[in-house]
Protein backbone atom coordinates (compact mmCIF):
# COMPACT_ATOMS: atom_id res chain seq x y z
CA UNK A 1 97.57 248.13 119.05
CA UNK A 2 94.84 249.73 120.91
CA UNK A 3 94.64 253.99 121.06
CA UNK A 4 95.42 253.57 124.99
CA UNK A 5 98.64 251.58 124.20
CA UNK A 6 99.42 254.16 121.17
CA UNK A 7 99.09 256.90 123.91
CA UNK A 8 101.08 254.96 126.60
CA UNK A 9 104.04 254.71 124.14
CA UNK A 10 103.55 258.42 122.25
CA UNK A 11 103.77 259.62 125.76
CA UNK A 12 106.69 257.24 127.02
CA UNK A 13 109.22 258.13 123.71
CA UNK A 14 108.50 261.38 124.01
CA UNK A 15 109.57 261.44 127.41
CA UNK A 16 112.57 259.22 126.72
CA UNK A 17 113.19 261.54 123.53
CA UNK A 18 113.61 264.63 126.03
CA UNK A 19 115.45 263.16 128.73
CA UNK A 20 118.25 261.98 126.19
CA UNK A 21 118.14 265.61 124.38
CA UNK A 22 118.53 267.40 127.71
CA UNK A 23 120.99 264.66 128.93
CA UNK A 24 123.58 265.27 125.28
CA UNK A 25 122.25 268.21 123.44
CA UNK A 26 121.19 271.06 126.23
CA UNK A 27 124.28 273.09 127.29
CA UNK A 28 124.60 272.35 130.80
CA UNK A 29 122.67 274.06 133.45
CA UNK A 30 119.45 275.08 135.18
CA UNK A 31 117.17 274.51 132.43
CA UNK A 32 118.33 270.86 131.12
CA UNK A 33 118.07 269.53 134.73
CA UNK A 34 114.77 270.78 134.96
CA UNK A 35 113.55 269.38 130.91
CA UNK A 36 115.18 265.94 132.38
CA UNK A 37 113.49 266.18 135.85
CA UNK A 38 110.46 266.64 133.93
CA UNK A 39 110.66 264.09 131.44
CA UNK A 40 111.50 261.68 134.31
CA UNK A 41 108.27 262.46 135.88
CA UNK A 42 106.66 261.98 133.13
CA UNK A 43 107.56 258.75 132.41
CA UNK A 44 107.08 257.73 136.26
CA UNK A 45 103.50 259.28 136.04
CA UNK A 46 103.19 257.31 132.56
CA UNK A 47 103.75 254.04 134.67
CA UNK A 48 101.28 254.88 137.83
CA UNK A 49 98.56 255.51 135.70
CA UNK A 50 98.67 252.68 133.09
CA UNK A 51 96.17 250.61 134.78
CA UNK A 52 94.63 252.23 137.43
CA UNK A 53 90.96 251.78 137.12
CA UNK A 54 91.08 250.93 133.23
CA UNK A 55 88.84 248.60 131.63
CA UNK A 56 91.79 246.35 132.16
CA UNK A 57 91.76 246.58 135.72
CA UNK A 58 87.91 246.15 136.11
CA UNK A 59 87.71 242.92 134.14
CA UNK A 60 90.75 241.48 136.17
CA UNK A 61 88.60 242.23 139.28
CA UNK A 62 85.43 240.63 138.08
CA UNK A 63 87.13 237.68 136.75
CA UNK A 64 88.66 236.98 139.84
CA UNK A 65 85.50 238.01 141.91
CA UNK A 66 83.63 235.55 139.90
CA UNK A 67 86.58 232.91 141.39
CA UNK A 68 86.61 233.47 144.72
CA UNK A 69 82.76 233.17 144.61
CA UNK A 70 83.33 229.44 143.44
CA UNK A 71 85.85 228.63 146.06
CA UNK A 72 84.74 230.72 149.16
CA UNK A 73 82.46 228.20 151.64
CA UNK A 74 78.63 228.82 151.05
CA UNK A 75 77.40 231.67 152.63
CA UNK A 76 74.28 231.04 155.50
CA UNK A 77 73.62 228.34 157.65
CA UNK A 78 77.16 227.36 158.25
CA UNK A 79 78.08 224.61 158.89
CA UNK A 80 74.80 222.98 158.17
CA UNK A 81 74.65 221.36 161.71
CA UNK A 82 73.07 222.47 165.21
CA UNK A 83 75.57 223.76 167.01
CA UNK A 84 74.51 221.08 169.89
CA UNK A 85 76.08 218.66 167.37
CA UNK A 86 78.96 220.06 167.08
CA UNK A 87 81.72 219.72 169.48
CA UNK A 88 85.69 220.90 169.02
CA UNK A 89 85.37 221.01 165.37
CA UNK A 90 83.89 217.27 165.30
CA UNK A 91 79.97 216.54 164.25
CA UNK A 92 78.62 214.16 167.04
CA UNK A 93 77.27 211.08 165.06
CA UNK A 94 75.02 208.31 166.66
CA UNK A 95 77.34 204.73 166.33
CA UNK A 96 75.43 204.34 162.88
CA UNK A 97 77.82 207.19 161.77
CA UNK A 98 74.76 209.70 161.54
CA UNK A 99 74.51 213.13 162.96
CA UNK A 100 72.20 212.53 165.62
């Protein structure tokens, strides 16, 4: 387990740990709505910043950069023809089957 991940769940069971004291142990009132409230937003918080911009993240993104650069149509002279060759969509061939 990696220090982020330690950190993630510290932070997370602490939160948890509060939320359930406030929720059974506080007396009612003011201040055990506001130590739950707060320990909720922690935990949401805990979430929106997991991967945002982590090493994690940035890896994912250059992985699947790397992807679409395989897949995407090459990049240029495209498609390879004149465009007086090219008509609806079709290449015009000579009745060899060659572009003329």
């Amino acid at each position: 387990m990696t220090g982020r991940q330690k950190a993630y769940y510290g932070i997370r069971g602490a939160a948890v740990l509060v939320f359930l004291l406030a929720a059974l142990v506080m007396p009612s009132g003011v201040a055990a709505g506001l130590a739950a409230g707060g320990a909720g937003v922690v935990g949401l918080l805990t979430c929106i910043a997991v991967n945002a911009g982590g090493p994690g993240e940035r890896a994912g993104a250059v992985e699947q950069g790397v992807r679409y650069e395989r897949t995407r149509a090459p990049q240029g002279d495209w498609p390879p023809y004149p465009e007086d060759k090219v008509v609806e969509g079709e290449i015009v061939t000579d009745p060899e089957g060659r572009p003329e």
